[in-house]
Protein backbone atom coordinates (compact mmCIF):
# COMPACT_ATOMS: atom_id res chain seq x y z
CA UNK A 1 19.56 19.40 11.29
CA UNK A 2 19.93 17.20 14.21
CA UNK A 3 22.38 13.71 14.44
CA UNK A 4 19.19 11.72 14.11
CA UNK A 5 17.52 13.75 10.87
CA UNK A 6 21.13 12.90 9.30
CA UNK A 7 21.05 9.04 10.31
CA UNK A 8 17.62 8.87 8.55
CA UNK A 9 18.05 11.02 5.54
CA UNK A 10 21.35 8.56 4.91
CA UNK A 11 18.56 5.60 5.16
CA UNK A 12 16.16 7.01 3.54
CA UNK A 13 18.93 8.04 0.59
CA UNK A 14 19.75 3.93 0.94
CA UNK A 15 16.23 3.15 0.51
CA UNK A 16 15.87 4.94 -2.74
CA UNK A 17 18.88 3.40 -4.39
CA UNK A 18 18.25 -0.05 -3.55
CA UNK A 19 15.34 0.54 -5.88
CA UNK A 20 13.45 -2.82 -4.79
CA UNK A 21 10.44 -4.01 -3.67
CA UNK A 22 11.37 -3.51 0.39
CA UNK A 23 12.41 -0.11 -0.53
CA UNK A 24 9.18 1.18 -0.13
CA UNK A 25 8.62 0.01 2.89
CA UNK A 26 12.05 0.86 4.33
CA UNK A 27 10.90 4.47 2.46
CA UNK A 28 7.66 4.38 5.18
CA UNK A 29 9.73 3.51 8.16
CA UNK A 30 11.83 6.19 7.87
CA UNK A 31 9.34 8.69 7.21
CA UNK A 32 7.82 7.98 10.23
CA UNK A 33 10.64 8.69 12.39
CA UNK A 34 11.64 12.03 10.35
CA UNK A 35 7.74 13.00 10.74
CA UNK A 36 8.00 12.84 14.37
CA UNK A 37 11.33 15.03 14.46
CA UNK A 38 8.79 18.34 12.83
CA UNK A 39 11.96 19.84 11.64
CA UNK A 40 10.84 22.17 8.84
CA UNK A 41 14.34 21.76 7.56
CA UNK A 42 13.45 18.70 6.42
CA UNK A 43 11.08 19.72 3.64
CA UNK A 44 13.76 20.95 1.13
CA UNK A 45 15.79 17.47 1.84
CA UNK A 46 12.72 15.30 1.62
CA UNK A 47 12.16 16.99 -2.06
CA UNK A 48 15.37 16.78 -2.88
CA UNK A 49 15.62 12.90 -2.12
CA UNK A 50 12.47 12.68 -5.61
CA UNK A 51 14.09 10.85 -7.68
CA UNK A 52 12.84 9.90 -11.29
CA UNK A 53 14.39 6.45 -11.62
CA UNK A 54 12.98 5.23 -8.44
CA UNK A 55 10.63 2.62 -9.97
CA UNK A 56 7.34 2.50 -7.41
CA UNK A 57 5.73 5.84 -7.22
CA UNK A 58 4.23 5.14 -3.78
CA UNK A 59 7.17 5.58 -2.24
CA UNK A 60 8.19 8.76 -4.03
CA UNK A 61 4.22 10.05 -2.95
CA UNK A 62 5.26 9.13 0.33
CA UNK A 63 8.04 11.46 0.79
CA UNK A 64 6.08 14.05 -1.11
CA UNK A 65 3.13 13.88 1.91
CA UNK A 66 5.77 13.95 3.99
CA UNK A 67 6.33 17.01 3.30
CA UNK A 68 3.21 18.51 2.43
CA UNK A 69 2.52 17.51 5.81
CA UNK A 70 4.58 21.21 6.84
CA UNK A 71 1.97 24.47 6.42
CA UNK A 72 2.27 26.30 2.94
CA UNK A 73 4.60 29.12 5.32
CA UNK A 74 7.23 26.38 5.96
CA UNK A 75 6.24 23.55 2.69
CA UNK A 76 6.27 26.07 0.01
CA UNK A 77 9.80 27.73 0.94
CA UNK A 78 11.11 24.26 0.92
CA UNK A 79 9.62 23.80 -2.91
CA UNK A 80 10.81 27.14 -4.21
CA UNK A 81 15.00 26.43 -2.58
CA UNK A 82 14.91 22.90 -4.29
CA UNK A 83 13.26 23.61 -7.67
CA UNK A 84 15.98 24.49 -9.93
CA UNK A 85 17.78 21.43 -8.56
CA UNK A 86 14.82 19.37 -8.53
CA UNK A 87 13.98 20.69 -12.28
CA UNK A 88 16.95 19.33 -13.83
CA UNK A 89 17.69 15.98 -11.38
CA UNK A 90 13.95 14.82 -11.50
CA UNK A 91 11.70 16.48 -13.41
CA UNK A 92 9.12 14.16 -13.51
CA UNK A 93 8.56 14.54 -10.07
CA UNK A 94 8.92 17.73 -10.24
CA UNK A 95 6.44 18.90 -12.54
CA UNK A 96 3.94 15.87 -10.16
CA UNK A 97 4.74 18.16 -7.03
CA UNK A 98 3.53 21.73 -8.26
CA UNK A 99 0.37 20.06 -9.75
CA UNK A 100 -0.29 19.29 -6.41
CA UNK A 101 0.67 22.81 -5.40
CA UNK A 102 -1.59 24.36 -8.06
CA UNK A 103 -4.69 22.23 -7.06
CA UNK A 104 -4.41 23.47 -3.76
CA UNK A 105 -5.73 26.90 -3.21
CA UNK A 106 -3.64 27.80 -0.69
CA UNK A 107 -0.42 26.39 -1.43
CA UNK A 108 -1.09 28.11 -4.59
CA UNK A 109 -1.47 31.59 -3.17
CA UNK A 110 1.62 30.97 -0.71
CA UNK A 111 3.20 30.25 -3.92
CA UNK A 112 2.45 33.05 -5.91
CA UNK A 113 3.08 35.06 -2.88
CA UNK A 114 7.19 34.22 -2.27
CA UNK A 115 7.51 33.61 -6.08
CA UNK A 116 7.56 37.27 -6.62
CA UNK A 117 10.36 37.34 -4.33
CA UNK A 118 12.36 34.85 -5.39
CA UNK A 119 15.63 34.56 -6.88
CA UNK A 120 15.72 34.30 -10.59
CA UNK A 121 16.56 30.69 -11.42
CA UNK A 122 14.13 29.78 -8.92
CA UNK A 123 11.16 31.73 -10.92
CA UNK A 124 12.73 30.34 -14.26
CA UNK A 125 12.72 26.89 -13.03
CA UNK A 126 8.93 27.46 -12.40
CA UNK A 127 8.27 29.10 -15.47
CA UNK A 128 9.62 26.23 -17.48
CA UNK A 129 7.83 23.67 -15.36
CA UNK A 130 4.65 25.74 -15.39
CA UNK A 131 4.76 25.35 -19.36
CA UNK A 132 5.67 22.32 -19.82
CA UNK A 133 2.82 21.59 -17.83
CA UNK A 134 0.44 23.71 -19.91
CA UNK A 135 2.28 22.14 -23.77
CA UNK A 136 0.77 18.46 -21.77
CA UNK A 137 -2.75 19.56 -21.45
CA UNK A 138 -4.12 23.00 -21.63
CA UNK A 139 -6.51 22.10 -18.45
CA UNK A 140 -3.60 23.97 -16.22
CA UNK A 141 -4.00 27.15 -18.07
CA UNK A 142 -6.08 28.91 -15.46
CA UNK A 143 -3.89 27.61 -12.53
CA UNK A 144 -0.49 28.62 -14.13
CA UNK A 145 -1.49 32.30 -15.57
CA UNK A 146 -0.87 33.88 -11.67
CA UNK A 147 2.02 32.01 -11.32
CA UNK A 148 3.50 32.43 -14.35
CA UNK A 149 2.85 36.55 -13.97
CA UNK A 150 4.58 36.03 -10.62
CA UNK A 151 7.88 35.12 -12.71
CA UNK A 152 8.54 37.90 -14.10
């Protein structure tokens, strides 16, 4: 990760903490200018940076389109290094991000896909998220069977 990536992930980081209402818009600026730097890098430390106490959700949605913004080759490799971290430092958001993984076809498939592969607190992270999902609202059932197969 480049000089600049670091300058704004510190910002960004600021931004969060402050916890106010300019943080969000702080949250935007900086967004912008780690968009426009494309480093796929950046998708594990933009998921990483969720954070559950943050009090106004747009901003935390903001990072999260910031990286969805990455294909499902680069995006989803991102999700699955950060998830057991993610699981137990913000698991709100975490449990928010692979709903939006699951309700996307491909994203879902791409999942599935390097799931099978993956290291085994990474598919146990899932698998608790995936029914803790499901013990909310059984409406997830059909989108978590695959992925929950592709944990064991």
């Amino acid at each position: 990760m480049n000089t600049i990536l670091k300058s704004k992930f510190l910002e960004l980081t600021s931004a969060i903490k402050k916890n106010d209402l300019n943080s969000v818009g702080s949250i935007d600026a900086v967004l912008a200018d780690i968009a426009k730097e494309n480093d796929p890098s950046t998708v594990a430390v933009l998921l990483l940076s969720l954070d559950d106490n943050f009090d106004f959700d747009e901003g935390v949605f903001s990072i999260i389109h910031t990286a969805e913004a990455f294909d499902d080759q680069t995006y989803i490799p991102g999700f699955l290094a950060t998830i057991p971290h993610l699981f137990q430092s913000s698991p709100r958001w975490a449990s928010i991000v692979l709903i939006r993984i699951l309700n996307h076809a491909g994203s879902k498939e791409a999942l599935i896909k390097s799931l099978m592969q993956s290291p085994e607190p990474t598919k146990k992270a899932v698998e608790q998220l995936c029914n803790q999902i499901n013990d909310q609202s059984t409406d997830f059932l059909s989108k978590t069977v695959a992925v929950l197969v592709a944990t064991k």
